[in-house]
C-alpha atoms as a PDB file:
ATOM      1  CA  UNK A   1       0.000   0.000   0.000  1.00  0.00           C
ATOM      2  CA  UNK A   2       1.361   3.476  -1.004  1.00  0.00           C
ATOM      3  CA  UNK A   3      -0.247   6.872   0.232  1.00  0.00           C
ATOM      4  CA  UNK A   4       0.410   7.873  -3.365  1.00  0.00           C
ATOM      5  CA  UNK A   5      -1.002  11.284  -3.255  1.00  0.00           C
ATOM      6  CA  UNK A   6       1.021  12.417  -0.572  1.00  0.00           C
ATOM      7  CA  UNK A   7       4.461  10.707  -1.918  1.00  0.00           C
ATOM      8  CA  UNK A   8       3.272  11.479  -5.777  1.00  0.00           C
ATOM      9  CA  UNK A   9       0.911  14.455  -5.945  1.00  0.00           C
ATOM     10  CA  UNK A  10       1.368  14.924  -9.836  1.00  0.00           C
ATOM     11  CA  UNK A  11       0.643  11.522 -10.711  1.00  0.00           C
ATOM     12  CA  UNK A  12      -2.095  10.554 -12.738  1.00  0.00           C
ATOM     13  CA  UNK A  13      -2.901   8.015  -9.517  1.00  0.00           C
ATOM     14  CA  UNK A  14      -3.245  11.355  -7.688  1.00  0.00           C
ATOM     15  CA  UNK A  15      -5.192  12.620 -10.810  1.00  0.00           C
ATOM     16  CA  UNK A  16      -7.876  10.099 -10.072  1.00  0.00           C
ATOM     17  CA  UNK A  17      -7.927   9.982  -6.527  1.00  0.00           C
ATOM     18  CA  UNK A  18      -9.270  13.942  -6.904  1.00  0.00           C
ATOM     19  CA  UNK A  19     -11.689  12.695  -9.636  1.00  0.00           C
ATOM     20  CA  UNK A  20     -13.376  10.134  -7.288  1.00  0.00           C
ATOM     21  CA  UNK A  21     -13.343  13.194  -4.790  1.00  0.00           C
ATOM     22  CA  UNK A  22     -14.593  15.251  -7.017  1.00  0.00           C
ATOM     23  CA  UNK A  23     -17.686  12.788  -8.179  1.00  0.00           C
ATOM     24  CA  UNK A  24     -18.675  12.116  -4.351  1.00  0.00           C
ATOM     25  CA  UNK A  25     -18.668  16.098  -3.428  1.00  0.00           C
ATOM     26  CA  UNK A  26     -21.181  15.704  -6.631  1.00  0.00           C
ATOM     27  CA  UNK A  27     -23.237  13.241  -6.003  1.00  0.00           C
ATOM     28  CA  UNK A  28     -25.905  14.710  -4.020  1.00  0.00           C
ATOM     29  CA  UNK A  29     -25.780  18.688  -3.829  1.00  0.00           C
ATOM     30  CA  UNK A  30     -28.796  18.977  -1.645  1.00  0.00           C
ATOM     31  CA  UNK A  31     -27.419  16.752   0.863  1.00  0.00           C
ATOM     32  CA  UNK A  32     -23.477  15.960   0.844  1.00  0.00           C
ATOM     33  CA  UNK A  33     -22.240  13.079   1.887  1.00  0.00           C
ATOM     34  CA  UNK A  34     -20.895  13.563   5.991  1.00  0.00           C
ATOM     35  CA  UNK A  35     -20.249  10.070   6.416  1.00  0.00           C
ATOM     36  CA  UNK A  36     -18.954   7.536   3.652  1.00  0.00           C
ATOM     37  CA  UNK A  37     -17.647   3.266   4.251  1.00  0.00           C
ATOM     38  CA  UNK A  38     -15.004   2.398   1.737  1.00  0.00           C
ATOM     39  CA  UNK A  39     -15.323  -1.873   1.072  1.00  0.00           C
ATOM     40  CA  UNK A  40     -14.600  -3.984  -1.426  1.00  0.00           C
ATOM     41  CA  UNK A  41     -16.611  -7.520  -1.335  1.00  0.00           C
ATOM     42  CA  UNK A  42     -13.637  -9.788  -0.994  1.00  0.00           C
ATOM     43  CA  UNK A  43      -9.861  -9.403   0.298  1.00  0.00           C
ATOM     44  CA  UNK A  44      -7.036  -7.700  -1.805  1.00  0.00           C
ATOM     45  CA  UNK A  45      -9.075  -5.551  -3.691  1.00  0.00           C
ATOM     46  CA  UNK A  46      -7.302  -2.212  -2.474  1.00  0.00           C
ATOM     47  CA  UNK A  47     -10.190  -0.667  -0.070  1.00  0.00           C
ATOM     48  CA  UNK A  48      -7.759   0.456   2.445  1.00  0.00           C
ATOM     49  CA  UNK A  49      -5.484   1.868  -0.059  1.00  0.00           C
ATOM     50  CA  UNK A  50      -8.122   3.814  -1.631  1.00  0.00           C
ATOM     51  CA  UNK A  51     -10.076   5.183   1.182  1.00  0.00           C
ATOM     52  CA  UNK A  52      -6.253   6.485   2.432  1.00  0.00           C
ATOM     53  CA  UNK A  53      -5.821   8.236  -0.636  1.00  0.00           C
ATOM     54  CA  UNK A  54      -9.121   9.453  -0.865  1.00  0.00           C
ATOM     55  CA  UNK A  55      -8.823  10.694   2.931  1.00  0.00           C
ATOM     56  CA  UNK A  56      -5.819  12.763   1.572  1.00  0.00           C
ATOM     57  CA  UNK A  57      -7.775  14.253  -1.195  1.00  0.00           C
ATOM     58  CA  UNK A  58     -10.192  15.794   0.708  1.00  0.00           C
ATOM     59  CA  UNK A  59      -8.077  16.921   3.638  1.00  0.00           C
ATOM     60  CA  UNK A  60      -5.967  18.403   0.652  1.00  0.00           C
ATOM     61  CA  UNK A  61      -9.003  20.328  -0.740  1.00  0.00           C
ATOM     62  CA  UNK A  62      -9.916  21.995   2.938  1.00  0.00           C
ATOM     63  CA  UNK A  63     -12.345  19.583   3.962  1.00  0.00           C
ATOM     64  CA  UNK A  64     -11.903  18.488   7.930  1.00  0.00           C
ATOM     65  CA  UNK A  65     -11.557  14.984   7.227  1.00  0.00           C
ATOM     66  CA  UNK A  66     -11.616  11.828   9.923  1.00  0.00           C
ATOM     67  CA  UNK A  67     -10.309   8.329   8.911  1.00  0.00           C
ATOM     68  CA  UNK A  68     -11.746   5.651  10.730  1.00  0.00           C
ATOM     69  CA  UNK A  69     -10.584   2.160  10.728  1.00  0.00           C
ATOM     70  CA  UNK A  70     -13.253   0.378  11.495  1.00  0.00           C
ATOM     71  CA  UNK A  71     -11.472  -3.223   9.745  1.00  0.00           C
ATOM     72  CA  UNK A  72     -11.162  -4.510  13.486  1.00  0.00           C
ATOM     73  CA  UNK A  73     -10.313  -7.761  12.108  1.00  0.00           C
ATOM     74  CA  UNK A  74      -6.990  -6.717   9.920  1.00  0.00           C
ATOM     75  CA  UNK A  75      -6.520  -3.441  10.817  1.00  0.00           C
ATOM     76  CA  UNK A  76      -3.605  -1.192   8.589  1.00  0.00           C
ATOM     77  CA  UNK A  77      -3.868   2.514   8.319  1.00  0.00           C
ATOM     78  CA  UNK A  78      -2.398   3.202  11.644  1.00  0.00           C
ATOM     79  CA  UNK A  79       1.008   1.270   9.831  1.00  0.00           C
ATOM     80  CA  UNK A  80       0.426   3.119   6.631  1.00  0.00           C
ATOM     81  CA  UNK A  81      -0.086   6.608   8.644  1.00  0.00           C
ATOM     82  CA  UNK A  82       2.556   5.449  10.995  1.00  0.00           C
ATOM     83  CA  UNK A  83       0.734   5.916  14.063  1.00  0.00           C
ATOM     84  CA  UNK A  84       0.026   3.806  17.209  1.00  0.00           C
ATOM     85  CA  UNK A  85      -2.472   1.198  16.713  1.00  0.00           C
ATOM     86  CA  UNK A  86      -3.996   1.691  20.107  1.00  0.00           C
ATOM     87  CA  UNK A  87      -6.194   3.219  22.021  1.00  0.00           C
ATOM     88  CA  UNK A  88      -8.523   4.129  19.140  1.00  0.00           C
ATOM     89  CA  UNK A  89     -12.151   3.104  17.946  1.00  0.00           C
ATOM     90  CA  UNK A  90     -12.761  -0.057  19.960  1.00  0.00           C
ATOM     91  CA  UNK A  91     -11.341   1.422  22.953  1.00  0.00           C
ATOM     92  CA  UNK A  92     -13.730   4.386  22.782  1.00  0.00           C
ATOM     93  CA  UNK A  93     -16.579   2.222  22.439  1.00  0.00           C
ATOM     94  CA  UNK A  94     -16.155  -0.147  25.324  1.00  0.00           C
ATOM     95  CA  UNK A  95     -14.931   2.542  27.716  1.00  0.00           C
ATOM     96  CA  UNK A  96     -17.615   5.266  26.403  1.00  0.00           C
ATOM     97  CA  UNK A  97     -14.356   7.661  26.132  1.00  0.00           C
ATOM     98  CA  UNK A  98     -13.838  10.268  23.582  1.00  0.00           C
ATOM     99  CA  UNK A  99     -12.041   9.189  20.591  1.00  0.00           C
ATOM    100  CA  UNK A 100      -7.889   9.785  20.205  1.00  0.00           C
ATOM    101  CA  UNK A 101      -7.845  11.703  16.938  1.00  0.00           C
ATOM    102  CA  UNK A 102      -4.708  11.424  16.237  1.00  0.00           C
ATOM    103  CA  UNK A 103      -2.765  13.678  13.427  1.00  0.00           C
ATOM    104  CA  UNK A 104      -1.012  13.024  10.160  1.00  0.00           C
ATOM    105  CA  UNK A 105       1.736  14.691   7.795  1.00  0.00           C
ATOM    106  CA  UNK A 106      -1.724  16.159   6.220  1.00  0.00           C
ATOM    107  CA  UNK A 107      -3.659  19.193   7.335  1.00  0.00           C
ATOM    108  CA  UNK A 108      -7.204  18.893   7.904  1.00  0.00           C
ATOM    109  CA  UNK A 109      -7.057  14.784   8.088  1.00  0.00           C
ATOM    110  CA  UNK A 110      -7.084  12.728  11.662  1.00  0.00           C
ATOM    111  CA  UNK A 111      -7.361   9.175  11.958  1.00  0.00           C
ATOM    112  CA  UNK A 112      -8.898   7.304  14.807  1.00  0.00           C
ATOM    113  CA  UNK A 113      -7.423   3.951  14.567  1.00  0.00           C
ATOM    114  CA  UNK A 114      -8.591   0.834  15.187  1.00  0.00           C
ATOM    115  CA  UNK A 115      -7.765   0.579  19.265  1.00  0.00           C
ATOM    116  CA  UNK A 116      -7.694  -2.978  20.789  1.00  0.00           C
ATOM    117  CA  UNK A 117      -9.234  -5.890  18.617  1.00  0.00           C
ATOM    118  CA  UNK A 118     -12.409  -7.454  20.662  1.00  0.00           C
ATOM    119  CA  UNK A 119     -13.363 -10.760  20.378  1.00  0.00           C
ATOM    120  CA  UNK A 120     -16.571  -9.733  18.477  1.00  0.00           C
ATOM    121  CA  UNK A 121     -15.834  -6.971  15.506  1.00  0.00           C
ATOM    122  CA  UNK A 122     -19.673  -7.265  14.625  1.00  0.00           C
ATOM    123  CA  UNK A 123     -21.474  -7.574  17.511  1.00  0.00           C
ATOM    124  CA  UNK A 124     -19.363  -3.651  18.718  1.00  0.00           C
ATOM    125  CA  UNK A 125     -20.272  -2.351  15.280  1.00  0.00           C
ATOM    126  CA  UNK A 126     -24.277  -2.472  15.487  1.00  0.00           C
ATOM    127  CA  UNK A 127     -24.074  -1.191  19.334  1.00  0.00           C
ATOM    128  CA  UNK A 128     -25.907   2.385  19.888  1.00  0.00           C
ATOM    129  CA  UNK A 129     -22.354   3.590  20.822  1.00  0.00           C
ATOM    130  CA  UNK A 130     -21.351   3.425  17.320  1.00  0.00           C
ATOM    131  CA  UNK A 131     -23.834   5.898  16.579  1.00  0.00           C
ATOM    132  CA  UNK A 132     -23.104   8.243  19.281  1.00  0.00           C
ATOM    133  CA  UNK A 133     -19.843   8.105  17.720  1.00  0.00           C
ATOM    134  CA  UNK A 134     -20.433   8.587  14.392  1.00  0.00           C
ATOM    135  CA  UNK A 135     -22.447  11.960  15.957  1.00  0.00           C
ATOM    136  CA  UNK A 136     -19.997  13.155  17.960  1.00  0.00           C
ATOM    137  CA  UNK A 137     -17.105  12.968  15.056  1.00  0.00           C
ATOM    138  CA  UNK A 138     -19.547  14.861  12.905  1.00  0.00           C
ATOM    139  CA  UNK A 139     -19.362  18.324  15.357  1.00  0.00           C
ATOM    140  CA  UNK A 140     -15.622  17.803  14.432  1.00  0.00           C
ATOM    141  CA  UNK A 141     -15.695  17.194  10.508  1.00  0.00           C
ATOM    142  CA  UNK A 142     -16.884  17.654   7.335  1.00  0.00           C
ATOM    143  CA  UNK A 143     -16.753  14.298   5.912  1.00  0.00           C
ATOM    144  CA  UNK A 144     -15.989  10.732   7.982  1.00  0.00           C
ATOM    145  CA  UNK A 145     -14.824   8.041   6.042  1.00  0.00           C
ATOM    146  CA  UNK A 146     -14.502   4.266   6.995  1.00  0.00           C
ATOM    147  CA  UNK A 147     -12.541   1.557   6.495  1.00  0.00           C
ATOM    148  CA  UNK A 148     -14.612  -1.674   6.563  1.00  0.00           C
ATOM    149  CA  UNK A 149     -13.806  -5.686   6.072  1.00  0.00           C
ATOM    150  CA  UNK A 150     -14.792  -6.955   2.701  1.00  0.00           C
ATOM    151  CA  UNK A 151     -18.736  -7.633   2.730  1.00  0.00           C
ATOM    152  CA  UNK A 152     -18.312 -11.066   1.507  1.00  0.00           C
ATOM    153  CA  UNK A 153     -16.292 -12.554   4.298  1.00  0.00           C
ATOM    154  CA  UNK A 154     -18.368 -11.173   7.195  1.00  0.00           C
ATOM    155  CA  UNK A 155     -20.946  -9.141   8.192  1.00  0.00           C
ATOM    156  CA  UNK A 156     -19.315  -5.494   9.668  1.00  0.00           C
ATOM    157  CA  UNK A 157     -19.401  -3.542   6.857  1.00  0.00           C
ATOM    158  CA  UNK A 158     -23.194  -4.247   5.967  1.00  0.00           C
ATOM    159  CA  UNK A 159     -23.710  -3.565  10.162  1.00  0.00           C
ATOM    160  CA  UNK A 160     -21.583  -0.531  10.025  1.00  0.00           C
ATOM    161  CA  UNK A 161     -22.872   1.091   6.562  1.00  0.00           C
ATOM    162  CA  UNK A 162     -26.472   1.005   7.861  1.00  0.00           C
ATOM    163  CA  UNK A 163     -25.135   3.389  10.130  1.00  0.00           C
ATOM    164  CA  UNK A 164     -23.678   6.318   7.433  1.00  0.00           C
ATOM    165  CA  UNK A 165     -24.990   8.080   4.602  1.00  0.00           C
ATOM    166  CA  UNK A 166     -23.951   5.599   2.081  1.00  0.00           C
ATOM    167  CA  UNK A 167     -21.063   2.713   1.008  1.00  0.00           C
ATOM    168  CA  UNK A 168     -18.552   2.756  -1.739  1.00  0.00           C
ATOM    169  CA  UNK A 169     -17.467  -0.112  -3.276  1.00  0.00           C
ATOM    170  CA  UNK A 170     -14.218  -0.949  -4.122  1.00  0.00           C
ATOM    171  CA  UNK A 171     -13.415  -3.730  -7.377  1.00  0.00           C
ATOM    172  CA  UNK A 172      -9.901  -4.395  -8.590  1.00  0.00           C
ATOM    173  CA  UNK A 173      -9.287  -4.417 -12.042  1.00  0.00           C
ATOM    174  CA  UNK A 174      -9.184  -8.289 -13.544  1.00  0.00           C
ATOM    175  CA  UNK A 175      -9.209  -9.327 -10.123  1.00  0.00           C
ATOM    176  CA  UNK A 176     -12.518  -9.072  -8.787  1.00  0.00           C
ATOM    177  CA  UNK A 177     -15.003 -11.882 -10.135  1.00  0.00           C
ATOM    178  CA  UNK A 178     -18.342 -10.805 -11.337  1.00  0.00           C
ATOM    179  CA  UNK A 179     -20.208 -12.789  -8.734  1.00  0.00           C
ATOM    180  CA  UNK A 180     -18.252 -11.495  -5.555  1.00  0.00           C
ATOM    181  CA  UNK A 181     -18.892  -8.074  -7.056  1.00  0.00           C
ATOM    182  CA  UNK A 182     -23.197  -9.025  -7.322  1.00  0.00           C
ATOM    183  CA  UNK A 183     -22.946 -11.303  -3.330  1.00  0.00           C
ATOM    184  CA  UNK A 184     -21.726  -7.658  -2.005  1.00  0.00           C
ATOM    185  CA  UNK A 185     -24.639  -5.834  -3.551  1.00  0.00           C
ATOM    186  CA  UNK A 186     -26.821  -8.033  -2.603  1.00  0.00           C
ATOM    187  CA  UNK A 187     -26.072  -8.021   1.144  1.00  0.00           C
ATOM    188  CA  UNK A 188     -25.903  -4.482   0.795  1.00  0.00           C
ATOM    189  CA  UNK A 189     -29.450  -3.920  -0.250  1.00  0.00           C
ATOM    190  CA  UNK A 190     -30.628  -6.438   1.895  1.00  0.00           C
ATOM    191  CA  UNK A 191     -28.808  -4.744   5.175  1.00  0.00           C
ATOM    192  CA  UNK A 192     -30.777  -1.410   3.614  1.00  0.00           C
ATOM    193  CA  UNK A 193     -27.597  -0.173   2.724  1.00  0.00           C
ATOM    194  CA  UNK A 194     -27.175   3.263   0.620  1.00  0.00           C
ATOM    195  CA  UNK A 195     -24.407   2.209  -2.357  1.00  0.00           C
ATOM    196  CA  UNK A 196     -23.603   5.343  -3.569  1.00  0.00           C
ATOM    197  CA  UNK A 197     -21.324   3.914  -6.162  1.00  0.00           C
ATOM    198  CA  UNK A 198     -18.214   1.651  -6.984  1.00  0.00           C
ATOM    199  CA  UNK A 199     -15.025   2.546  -8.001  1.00  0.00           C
ATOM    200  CA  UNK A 200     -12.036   0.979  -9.852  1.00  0.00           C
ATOM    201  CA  UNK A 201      -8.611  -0.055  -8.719  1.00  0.00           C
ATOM    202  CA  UNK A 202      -5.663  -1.503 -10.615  1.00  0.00           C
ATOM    203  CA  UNK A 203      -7.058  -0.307 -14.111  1.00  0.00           C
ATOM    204  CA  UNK A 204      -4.370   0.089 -16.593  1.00  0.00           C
ATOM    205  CA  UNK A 205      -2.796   3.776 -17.087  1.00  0.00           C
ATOM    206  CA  UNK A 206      -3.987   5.336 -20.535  1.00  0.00           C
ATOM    207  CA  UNK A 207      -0.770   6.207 -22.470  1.00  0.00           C
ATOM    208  CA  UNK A 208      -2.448   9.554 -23.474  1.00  0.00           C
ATOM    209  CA  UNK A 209      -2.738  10.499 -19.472  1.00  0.00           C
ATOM    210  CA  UNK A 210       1.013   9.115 -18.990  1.00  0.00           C
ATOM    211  CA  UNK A 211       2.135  11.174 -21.146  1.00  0.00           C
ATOM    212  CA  UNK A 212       0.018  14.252 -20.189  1.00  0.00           C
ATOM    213  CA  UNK A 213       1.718  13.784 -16.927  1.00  0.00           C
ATOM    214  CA  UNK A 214       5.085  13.434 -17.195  1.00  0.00           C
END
């Protein structure tokens, strides 16, 4: 995983990172998106990567920005940040304490990190707390965004994505199989789930844009 619009800000990565920033701040005018889960339906599709990136973006663009890692199972943007894993999100929830925001290399962005790994990922994630959470880390920022496990291998992200104003879902280029990509809709919509949309990792550079770039 590389926090490529940090390390190359002129890329056309970087390029598209702002473009999928750009289409979310667009998506709904009346009412903007506040809080946002990044997924993908099955492992190694990129989700943390992207929702990093993304997190960067808008923090970039003057948007107040939390990062939440709410993957309680294989937590990594407190190693890709290179912050301390603990006390973060779980911690805040089973103690009732306010969050440790910590912060990054990047104006505007925080992350709260994943804190101590329960026993029970799921079972924390649907809890009341989570949503006195989510509340009290909107009077701080502008947009929340959330890292969540891949839909397909268990149930947090469809628990947790009830919970915000809508899901993203993350496919990987020749990677993801058609019917791991229509499993993780369908769990979606079952859970009631907002997907505002899904977005494409590991897609092949156009030599026109390479060019442009460089």
């Amino acid at each position: 995983m590389d926090l490529i619009t940090i390390t190359n800000p002129r890329s056309p990565l970087s390029e598209a990172f702002r473009t999928l920033r750009t289409n979310l701040s667009f998506y709904s005018l009346e009412s903007p998106l506040r809080s946002l889960v990044v997924t993908s339906p099955v492992m190694g599709e990129g989700k943390s990567s992207t929702v990093a990136n993304l997190a960067v973006t808008m923090a970039q663009s003057g948007r107040k920005t939390v990062l939440v890692d709410c993957d309680l199972r294989r937590p990594s943007l407190h190693t890709l940040f290179n912050l301390k894993a603990e006390p973060g999100f779980t911690d805040a929830i089973l103690h009732n304490s306010e969050p440790l925001l910590q912060e990054t290399a990047v104006k505007n962005l925080l992350v709260l990190t994943s804190g101590t790994k329960p026993p029970n990922p799921a079972d924390i994630l649907g809890t009341p707390q989570v949503d006195q959470l989510i509340a009290r880390l909107q009077e701080k920022a502008d947009i929340i965004l959330f890292d969540a496990p891949p839909v397909n291998a268990v149930t947090d992200a469809a628990v947790l994505g009830a919970k915000v104003d809508g899901v993203l879902l993350v496919l990987s280029a020749g990677k993801t199989r058609r019917e791991h990509a229509e499993r993780a809709k369908e769990i979606l919509e079952k859970a009631h789930v907002k997907i505002i949309g899904a977005t494409l990792t590991n897609a092949p550079i156009d030599s026109s844009m390479e060019a442009y770039y460089s």
